[in-house]
N, C-alpha and C. Protein backbone atom coordinates (compact mmCIF):
# COMPACT_ATOMS: atom_id res chain seq x y z
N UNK A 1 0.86 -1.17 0.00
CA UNK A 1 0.00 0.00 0.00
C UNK A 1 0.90 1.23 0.00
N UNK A 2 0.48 1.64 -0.45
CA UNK A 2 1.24 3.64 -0.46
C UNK A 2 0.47 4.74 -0.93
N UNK A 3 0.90 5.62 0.05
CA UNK A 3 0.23 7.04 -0.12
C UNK A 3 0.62 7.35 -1.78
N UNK A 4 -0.47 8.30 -1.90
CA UNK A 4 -0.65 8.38 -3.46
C UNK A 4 -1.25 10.10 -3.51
N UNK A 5 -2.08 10.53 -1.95
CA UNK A 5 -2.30 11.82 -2.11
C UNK A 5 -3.08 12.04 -0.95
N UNK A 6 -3.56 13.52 -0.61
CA UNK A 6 -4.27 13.66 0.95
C UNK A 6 -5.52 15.17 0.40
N UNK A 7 -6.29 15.08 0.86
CA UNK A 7 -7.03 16.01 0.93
C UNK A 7 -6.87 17.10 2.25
N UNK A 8 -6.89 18.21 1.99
CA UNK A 8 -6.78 19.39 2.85
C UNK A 8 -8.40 19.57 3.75
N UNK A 9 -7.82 19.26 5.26
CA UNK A 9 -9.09 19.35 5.76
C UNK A 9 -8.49 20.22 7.05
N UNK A 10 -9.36 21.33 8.22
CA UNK A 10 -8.86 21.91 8.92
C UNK A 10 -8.94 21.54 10.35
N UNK A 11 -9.70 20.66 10.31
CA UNK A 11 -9.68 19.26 11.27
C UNK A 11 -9.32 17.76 11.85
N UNK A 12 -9.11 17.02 10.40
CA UNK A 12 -8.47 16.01 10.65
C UNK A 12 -7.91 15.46 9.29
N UNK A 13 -7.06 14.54 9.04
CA UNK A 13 -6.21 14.29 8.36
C UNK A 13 -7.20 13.13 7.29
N UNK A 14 -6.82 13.18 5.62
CA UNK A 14 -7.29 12.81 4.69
C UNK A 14 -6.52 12.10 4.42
N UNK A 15 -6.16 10.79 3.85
CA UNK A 15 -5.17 10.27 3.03
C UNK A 15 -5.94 9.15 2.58
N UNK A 16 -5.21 9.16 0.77
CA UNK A 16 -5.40 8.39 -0.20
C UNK A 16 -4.38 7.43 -0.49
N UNK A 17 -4.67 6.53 -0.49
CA UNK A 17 -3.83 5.06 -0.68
C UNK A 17 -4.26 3.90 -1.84
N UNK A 18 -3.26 3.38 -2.39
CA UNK A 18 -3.94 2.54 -3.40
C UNK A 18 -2.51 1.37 -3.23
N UNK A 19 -3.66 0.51 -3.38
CA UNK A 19 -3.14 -0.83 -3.10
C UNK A 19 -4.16 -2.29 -3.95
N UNK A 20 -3.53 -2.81 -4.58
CA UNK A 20 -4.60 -4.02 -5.29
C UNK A 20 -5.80 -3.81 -6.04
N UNK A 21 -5.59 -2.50 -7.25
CA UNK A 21 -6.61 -1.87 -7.77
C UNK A 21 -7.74 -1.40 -6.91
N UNK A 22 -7.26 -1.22 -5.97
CA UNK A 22 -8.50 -0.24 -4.96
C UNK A 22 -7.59 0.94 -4.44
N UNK A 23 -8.30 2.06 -4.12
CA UNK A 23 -8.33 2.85 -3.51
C UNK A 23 -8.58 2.83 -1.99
N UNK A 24 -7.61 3.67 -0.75
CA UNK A 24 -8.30 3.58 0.60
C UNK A 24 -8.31 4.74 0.86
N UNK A 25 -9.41 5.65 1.41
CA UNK A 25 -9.42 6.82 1.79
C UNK A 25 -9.66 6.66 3.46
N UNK A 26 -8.69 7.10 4.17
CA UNK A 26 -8.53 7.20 5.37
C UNK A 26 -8.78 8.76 6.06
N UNK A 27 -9.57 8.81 6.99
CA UNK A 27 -10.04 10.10 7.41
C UNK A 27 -9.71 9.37 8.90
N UNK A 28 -8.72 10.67 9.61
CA UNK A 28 -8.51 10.17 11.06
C UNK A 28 -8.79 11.20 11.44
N UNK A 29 -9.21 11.06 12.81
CA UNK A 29 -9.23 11.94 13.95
C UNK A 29 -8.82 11.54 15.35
N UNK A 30 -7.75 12.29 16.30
CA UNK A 30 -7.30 11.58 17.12
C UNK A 30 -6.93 10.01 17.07
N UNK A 31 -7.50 9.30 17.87
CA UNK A 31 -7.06 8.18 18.11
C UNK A 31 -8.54 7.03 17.02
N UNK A 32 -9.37 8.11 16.52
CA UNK A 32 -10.17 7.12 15.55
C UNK A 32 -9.62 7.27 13.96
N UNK A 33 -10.68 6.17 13.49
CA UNK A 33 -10.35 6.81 11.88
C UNK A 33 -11.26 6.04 11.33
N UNK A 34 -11.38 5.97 10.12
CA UNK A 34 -12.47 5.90 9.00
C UNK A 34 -11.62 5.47 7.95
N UNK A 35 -12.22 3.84 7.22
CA UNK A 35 -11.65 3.75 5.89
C UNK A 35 -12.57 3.22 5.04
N UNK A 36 -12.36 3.79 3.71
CA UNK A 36 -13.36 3.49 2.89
C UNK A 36 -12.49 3.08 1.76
N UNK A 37 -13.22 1.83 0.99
CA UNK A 37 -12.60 1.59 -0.36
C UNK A 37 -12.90 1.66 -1.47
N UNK A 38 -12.45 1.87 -2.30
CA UNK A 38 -12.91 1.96 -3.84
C UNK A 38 -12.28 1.56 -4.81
N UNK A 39 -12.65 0.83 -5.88
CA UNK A 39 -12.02 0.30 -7.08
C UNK A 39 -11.83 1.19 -8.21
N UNK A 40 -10.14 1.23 -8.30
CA UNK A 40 -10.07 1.91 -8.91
C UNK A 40 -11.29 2.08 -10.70
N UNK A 41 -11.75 1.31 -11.00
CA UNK A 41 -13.15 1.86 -12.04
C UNK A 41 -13.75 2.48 -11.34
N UNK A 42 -14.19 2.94 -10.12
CA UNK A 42 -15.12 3.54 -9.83
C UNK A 42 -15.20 5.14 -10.04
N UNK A 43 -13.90 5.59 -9.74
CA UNK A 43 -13.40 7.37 -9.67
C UNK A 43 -12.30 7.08 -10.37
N UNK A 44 -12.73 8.26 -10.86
CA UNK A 44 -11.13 9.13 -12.24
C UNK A 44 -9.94 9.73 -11.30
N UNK A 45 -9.33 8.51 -10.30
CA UNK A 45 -7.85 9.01 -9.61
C UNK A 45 -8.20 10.26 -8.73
N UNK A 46 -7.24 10.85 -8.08
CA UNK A 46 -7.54 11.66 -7.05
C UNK A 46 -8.73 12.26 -7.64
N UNK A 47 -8.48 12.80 -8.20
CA UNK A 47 -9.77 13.75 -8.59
C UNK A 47 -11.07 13.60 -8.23
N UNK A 48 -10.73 12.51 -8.86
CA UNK A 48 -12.83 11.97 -8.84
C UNK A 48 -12.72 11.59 -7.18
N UNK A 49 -11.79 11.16 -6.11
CA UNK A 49 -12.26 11.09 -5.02
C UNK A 49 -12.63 12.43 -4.25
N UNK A 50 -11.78 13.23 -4.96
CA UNK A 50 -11.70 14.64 -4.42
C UNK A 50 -13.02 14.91 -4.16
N UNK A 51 -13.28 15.24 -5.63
CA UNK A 51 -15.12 15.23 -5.70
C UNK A 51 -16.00 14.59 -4.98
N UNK A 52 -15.91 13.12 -4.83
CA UNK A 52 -16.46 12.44 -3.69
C UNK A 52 -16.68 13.16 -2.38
N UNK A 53 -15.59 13.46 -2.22
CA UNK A 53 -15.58 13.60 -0.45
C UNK A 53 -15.95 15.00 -0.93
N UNK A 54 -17.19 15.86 -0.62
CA UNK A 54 -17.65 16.66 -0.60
C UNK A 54 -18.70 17.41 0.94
N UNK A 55 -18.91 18.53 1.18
CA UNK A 55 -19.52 18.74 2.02
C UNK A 55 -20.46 18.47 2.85
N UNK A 56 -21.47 17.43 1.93
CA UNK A 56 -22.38 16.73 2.82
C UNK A 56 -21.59 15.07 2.90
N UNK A 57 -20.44 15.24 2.57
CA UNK A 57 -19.90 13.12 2.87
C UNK A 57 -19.29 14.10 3.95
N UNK A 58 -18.34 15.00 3.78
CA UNK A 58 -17.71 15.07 5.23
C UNK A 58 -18.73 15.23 6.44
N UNK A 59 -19.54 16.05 6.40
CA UNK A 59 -20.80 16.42 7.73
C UNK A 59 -20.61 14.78 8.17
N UNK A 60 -21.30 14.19 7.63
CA UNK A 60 -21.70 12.48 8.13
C UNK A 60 -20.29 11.99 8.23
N UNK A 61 -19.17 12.00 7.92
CA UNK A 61 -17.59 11.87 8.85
C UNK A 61 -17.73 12.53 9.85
N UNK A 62 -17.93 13.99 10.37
CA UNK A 62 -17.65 14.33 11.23
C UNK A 62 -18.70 14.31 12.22
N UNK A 63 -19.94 13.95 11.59
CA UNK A 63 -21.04 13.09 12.32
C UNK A 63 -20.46 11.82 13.36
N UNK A 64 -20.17 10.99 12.23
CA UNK A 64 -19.70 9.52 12.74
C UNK A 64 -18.47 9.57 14.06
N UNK A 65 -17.15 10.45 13.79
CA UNK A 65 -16.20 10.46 14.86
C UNK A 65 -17.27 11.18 15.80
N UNK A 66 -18.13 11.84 15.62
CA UNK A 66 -18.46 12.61 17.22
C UNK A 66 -18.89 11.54 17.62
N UNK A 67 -20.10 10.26 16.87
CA UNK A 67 -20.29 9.16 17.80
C UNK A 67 -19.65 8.56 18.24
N UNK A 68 -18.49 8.20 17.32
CA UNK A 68 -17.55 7.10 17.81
C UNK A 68 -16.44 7.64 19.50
N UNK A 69 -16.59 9.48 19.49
CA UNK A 69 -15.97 9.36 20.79
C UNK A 69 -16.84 9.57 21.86
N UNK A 70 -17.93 9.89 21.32
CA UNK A 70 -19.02 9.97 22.65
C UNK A 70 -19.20 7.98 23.42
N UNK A 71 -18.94 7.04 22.34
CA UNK A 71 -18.96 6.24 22.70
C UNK A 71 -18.07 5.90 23.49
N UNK A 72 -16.76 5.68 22.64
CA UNK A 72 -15.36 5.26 23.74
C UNK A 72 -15.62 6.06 24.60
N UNK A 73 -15.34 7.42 24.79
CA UNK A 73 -15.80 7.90 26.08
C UNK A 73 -16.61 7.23 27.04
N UNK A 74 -17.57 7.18 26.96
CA UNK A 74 -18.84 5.99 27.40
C UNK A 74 -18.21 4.87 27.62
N UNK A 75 -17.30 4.46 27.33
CA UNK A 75 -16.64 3.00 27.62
C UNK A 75 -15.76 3.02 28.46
N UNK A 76 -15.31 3.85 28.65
CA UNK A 76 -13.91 3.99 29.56
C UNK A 76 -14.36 4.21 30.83
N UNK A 77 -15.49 5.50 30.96
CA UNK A 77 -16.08 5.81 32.05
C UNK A 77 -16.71 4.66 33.00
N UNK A 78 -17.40 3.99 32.01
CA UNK A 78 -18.08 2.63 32.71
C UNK A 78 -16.70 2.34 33.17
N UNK A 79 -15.72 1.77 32.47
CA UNK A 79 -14.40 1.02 33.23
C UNK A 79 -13.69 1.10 33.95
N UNK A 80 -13.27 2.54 34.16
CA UNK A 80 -13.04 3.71 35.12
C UNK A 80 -13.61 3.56 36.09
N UNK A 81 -14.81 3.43 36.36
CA UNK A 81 -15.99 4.02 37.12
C UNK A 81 -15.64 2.46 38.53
């Protein structure tokens, strides 16, 4: 696998990877992250993911990490507790 390119975000980190005619778009935040795959037929190379990841796909990313730390949060506390 190898980086191939990253999208500019002012929150958390984008990176594009291609490995075995797919694509991996990795969106991290802190200690989570998000991966999604795609074949390369699907999008025209960075570009066309570029386009992809657009303003209403990011909202529902930055949807998803707020659940995912309200949860761990929630998990630790119980364990903690």
């Amino acid at each position: 696998m190898r980086i191939i390119g990253s999208i500019a975000h002012p929150k958390i980190t984008i990176s594009i990877f291609s490995m075995n005619d797919k694509y991996q778009v990795k969106f991290e935040a802190g200690p989570m992250e998000q991966i999604f795959k795609l074949s390369h037929t699907e999008v025209n190379g960075i570009e066309g993911i570029q386009k992809l990841v657009d303003e209403e796909f990011m909202q529902k990313i930055m949807d998803r990490f707020n659940e995912m730390y309200l949860s761990f949060k929630g998990a630790k506390e119980r364990y903690i507790a």
